[in-house]
Protein backbone atom coordinates (compact mmCIF):
# COMPACT_ATOMS: atom_id res chain seq x y z
CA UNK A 1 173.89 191.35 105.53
CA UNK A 2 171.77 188.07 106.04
CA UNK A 3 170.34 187.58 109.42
CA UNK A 4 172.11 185.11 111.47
CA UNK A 5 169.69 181.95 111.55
CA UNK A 6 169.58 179.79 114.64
CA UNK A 7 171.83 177.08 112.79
CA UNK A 8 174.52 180.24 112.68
CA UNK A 9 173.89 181.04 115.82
CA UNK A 10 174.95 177.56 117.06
CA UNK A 11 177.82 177.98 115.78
CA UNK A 12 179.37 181.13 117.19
CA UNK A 13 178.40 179.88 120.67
CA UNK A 14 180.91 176.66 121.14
CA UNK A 15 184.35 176.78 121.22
CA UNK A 16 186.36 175.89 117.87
CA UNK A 17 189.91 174.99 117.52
CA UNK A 18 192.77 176.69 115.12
CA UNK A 19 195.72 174.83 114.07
CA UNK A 20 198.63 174.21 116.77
CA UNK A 21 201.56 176.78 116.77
CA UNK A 22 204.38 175.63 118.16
CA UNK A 23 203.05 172.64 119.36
CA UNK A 24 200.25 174.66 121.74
CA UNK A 25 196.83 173.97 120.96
CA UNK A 26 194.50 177.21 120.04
CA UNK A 27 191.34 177.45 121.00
CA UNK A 28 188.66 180.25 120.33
CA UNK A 29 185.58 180.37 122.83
CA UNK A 30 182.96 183.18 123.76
CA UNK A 31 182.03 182.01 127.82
CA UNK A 32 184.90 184.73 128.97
CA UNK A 33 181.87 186.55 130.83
CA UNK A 34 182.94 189.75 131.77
CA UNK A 35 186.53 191.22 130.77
CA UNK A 36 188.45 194.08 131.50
CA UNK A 37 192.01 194.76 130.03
CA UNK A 38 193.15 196.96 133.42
CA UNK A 39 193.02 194.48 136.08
CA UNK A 40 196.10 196.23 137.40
CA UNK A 41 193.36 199.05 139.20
CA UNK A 42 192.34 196.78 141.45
CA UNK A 43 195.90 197.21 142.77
CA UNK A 44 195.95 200.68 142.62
CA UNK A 45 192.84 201.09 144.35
CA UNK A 46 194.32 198.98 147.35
CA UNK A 47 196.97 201.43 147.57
CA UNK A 48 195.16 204.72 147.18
CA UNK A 49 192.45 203.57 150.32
CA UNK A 50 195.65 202.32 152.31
CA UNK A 51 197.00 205.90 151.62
CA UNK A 52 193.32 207.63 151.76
CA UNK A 53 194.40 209.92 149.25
CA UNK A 54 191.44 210.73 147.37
CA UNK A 55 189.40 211.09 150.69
CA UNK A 56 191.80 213.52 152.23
CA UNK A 57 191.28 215.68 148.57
CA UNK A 58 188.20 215.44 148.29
CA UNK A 59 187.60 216.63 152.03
CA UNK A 60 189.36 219.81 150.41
CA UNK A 61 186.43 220.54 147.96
CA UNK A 62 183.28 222.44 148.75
CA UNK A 63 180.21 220.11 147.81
CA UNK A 64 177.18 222.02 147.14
CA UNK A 65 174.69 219.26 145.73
CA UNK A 66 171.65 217.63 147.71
CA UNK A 67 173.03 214.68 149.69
CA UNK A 68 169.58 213.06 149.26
CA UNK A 69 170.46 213.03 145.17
CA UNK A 70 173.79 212.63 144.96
CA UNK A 71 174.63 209.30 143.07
CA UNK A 72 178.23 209.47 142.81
CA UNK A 73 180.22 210.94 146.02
CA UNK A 74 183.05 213.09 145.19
CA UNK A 75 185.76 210.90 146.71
CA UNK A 76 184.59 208.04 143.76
CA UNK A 77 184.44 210.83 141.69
CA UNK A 78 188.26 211.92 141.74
CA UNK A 79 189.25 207.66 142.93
CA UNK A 80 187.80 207.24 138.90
CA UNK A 81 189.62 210.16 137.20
CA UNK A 82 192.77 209.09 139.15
CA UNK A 83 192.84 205.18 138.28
CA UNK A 84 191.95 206.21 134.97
CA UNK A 85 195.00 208.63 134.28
CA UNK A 86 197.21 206.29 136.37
CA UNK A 87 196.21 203.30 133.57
CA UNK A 88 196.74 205.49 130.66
CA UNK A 89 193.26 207.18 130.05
CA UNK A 90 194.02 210.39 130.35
CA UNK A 91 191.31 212.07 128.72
CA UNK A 92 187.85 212.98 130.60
CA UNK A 93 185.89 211.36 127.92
CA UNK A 94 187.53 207.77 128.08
CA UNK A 95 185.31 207.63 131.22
CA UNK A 96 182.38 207.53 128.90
CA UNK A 97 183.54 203.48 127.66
CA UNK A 98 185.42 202.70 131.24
CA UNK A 99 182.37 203.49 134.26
CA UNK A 100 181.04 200.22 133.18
CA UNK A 101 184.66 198.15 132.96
CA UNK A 102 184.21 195.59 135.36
CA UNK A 103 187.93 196.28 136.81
CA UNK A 104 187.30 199.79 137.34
CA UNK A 105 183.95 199.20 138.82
CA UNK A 106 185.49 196.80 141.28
CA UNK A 107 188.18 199.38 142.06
CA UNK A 108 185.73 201.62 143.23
CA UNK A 109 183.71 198.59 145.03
CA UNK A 110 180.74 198.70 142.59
CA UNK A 111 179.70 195.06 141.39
CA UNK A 112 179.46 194.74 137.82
CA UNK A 113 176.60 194.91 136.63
CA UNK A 114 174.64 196.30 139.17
CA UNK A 115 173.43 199.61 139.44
CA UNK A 116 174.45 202.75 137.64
CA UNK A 117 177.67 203.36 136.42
CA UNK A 118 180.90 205.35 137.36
CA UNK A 119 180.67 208.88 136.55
CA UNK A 120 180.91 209.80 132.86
CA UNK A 121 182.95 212.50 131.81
CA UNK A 122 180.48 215.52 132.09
CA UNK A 123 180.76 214.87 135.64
CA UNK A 124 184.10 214.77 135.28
CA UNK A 125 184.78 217.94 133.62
CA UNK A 126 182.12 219.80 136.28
CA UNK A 127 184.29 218.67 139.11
CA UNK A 128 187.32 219.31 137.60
CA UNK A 129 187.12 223.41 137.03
CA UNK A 130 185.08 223.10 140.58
CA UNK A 131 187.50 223.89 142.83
CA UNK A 132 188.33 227.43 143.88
CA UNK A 133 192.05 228.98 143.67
CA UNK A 134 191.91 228.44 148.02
CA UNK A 135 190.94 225.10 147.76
CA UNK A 136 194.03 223.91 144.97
CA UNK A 137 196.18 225.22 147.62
CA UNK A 138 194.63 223.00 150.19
CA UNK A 139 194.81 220.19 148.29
CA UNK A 140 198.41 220.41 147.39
CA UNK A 141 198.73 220.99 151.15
CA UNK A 142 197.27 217.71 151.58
CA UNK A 143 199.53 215.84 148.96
CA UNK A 144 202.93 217.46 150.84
CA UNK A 145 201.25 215.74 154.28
CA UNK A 146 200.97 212.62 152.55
CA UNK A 147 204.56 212.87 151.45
CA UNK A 148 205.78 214.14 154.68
CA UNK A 149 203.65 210.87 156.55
CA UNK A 150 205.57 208.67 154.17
CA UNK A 151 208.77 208.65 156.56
CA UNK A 152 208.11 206.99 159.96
CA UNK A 153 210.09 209.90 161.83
CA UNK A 154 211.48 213.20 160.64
CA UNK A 155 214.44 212.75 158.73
CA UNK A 156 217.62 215.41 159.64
CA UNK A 157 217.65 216.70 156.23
CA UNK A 158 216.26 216.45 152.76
CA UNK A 159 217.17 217.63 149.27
CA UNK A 160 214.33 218.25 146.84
CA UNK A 161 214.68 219.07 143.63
CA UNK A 162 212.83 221.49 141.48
CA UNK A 163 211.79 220.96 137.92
CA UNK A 164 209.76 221.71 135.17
CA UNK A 165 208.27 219.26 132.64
CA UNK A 166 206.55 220.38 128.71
CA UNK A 167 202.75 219.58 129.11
CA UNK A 168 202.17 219.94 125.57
CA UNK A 169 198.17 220.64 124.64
CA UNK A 170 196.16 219.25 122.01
CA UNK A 171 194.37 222.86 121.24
CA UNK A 172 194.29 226.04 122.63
CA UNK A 173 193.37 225.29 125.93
CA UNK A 174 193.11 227.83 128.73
CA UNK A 175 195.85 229.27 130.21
CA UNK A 176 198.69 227.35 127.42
CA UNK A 177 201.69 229.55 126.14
CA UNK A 178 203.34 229.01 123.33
CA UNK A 179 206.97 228.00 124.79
CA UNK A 180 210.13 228.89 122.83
CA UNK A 181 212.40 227.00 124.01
CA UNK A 182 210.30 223.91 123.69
CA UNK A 183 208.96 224.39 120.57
CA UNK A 184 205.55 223.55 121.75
CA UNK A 185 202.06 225.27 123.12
CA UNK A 186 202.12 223.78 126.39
CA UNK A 187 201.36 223.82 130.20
CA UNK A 188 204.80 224.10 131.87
CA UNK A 189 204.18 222.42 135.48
CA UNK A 190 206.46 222.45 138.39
CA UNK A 191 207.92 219.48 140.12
CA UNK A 192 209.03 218.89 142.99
CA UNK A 193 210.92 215.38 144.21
CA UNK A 194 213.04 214.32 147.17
CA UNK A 195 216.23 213.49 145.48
CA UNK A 196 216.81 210.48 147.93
CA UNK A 197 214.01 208.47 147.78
CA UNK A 198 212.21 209.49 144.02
CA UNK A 199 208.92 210.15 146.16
CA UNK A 200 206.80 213.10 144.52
CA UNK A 201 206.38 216.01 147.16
CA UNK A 202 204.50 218.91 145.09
CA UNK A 203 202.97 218.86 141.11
CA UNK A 204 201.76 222.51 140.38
CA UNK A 205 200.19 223.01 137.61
CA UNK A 206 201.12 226.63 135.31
CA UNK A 207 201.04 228.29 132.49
CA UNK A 208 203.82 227.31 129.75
CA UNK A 209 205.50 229.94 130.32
CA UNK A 210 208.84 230.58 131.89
CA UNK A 211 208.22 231.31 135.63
CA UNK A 212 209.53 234.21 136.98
CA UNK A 213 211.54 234.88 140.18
CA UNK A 214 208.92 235.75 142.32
CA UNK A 215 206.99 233.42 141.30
CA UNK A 216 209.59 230.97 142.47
CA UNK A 217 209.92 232.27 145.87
CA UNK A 218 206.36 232.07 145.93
CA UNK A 219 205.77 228.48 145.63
CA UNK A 220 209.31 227.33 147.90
CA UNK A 221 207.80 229.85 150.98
CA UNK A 222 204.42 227.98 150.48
CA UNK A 223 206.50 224.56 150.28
CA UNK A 224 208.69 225.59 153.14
CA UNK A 225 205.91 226.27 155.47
CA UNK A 226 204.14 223.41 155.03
CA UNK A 227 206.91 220.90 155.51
CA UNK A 228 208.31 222.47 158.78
CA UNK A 229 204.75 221.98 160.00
CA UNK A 230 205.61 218.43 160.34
CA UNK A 231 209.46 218.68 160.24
CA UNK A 232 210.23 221.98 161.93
CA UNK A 233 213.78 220.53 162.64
CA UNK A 234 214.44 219.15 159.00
CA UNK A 235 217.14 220.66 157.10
CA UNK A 236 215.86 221.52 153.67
CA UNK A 237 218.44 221.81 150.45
CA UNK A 238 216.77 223.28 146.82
CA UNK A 239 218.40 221.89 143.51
CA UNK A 240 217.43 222.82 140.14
CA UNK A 241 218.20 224.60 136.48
CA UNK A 242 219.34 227.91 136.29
CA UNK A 243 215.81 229.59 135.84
CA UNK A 244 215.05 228.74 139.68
CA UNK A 245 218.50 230.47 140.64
CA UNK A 246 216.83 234.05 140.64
CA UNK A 247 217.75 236.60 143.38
CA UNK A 248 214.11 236.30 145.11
CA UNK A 249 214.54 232.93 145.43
CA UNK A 250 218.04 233.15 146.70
CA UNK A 251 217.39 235.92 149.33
CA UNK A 252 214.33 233.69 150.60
CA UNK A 253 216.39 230.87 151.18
CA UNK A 254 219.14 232.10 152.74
CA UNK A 255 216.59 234.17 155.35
CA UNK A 256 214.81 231.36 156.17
CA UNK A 257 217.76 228.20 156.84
CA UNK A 258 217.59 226.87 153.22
CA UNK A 259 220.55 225.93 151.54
CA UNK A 260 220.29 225.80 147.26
CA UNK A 261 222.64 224.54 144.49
CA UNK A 262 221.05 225.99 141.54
CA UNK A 263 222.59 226.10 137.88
CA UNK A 264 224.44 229.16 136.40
CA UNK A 265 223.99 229.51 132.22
CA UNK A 266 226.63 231.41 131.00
CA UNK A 267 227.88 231.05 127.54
CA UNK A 268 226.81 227.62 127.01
CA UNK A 269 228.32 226.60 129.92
CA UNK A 270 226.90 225.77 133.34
CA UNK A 271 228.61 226.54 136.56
CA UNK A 272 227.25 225.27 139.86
CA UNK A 273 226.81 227.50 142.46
CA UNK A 274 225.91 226.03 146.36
CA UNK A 275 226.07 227.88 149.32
CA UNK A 276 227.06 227.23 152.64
CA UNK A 277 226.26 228.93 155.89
């Protein structure tokens, strides 16, 4: 390849016109300055400080590193990995191309720029196998608070439903089953939504296997308790497929004032079965 001469160089610097389409004149021009295609962040981030989501998490995580050499606090930290996954990016290593994006820099109130960067992804991946077993469970604690605040007074009853979605994985990543009935190797997560309003209330994140009974009851106690500490007079109603209508999770909720209308498989068919006390 020749090297551009200063004639060339001319050139490529002004503006230039294509023909019309349409009637609507075309030009091409290289002043745009700085671009980002994700200027939709900047939104996000507005919500996620009004909320003080991240924050609240990240007060859930133990932070071991010298405060006099820290150069990216853990709250910007997860505010990063969050926008990013929220705009589509939902790999670790996209980070890598998007901590100097001028609309994620501004989304984490960074000029662009100016100084270093967002945190790349081998930050990333540190902090996200950082947090102990006991601190997960606070910080889905935290996310069922933030769902609970989102009503301006205790409502008389909810209905949330319980679901599980096919996280399929690009590998053989830790802790992915192979999953029969999906026909995938997958994560199989949990869900958990209020059935009048769409808002998320729980996201846990398992294995791709089937989960068992117990393991059912396990996670609505733990979901229970934690909503009737800000709703102790809310009535509380479980939906979901027949895998969550298992006798440990029955016998829980009708000992502890839930009512459940869970799914029934039986040749092909499936039979609704609710219960009222």
């Amino acid at each position: 390849m020749p090297q551009a001469t200063p004639a060339m160089k001319d050139v490529i610097s002004t503006s230039f016109r294509f023909p019309a389409v349409g009637g609507k004149k075309i030009t091409a021009a290289f002043d745009g300055g700085r671009l980002t295609s994700d200027g939709g962040v900047l939104l996000l981030a507005q919500a996620e400080r009004a909320m003080g989501l991240c924050r609240r998490l990240a007060s859930c995580i133990a932070d071991p590193r010298d405060p006099t050499r820290v150069i990216h606090r853990l709250d910007d930290i997860l505010r990063a990995r969050v926008f990013a996954i929220a705009c589509g990016y939902e790999d670790a290593d996209d980070l890598d191309a998007l901590r100097d994006d001028p609309g994620f820099r501004l989304a984490l109130g960074k000029l662009p720029g100016s100084g270093a960067g967002l945190a790349s992804q081998p930050t990333m991946s540190r902090w996200e196998n950082a947090p102990t077993t006991r601190e997960l469970a606070r910080m889905m604690a935290e996310m069922i608070g933030v769902y609970c605040a989102s009503y301006p007074a205790p409502p008389a009853a909810v209905t949330l439903d319980l679901d599980d979605t096919c996280d399929v994985v690009h590998g053989y990543q830790q802790l992915s089953f192979w999953n029969g009935h999906h026909g995938e190797r997958c994560f199989l997560p949990i869900h958990v939504y209020d059935t009048a309003t769409g808002r998320p209330v729980a996201i846990l994140l398992r294995t791709g296997k089937t989960p068992s009974g117990a393991e059912v009851a396990g996670h609505i106690r733990r979901l229970v308790r934690h909503i009737r500490r800000y709703w102790p007079e809310t009535h509380i109603t479980f939906c979901g497929d027949g895998h969550y209508g298992r006798p440990e999770v029955k016998a829980f909720c009708e000992a502890h004032r839930v009512d459940y209308v869970f799914g029934l498989p039986t040749n092909g068919k499936r039979i609704l079965s609710p219960t009222f006390y």
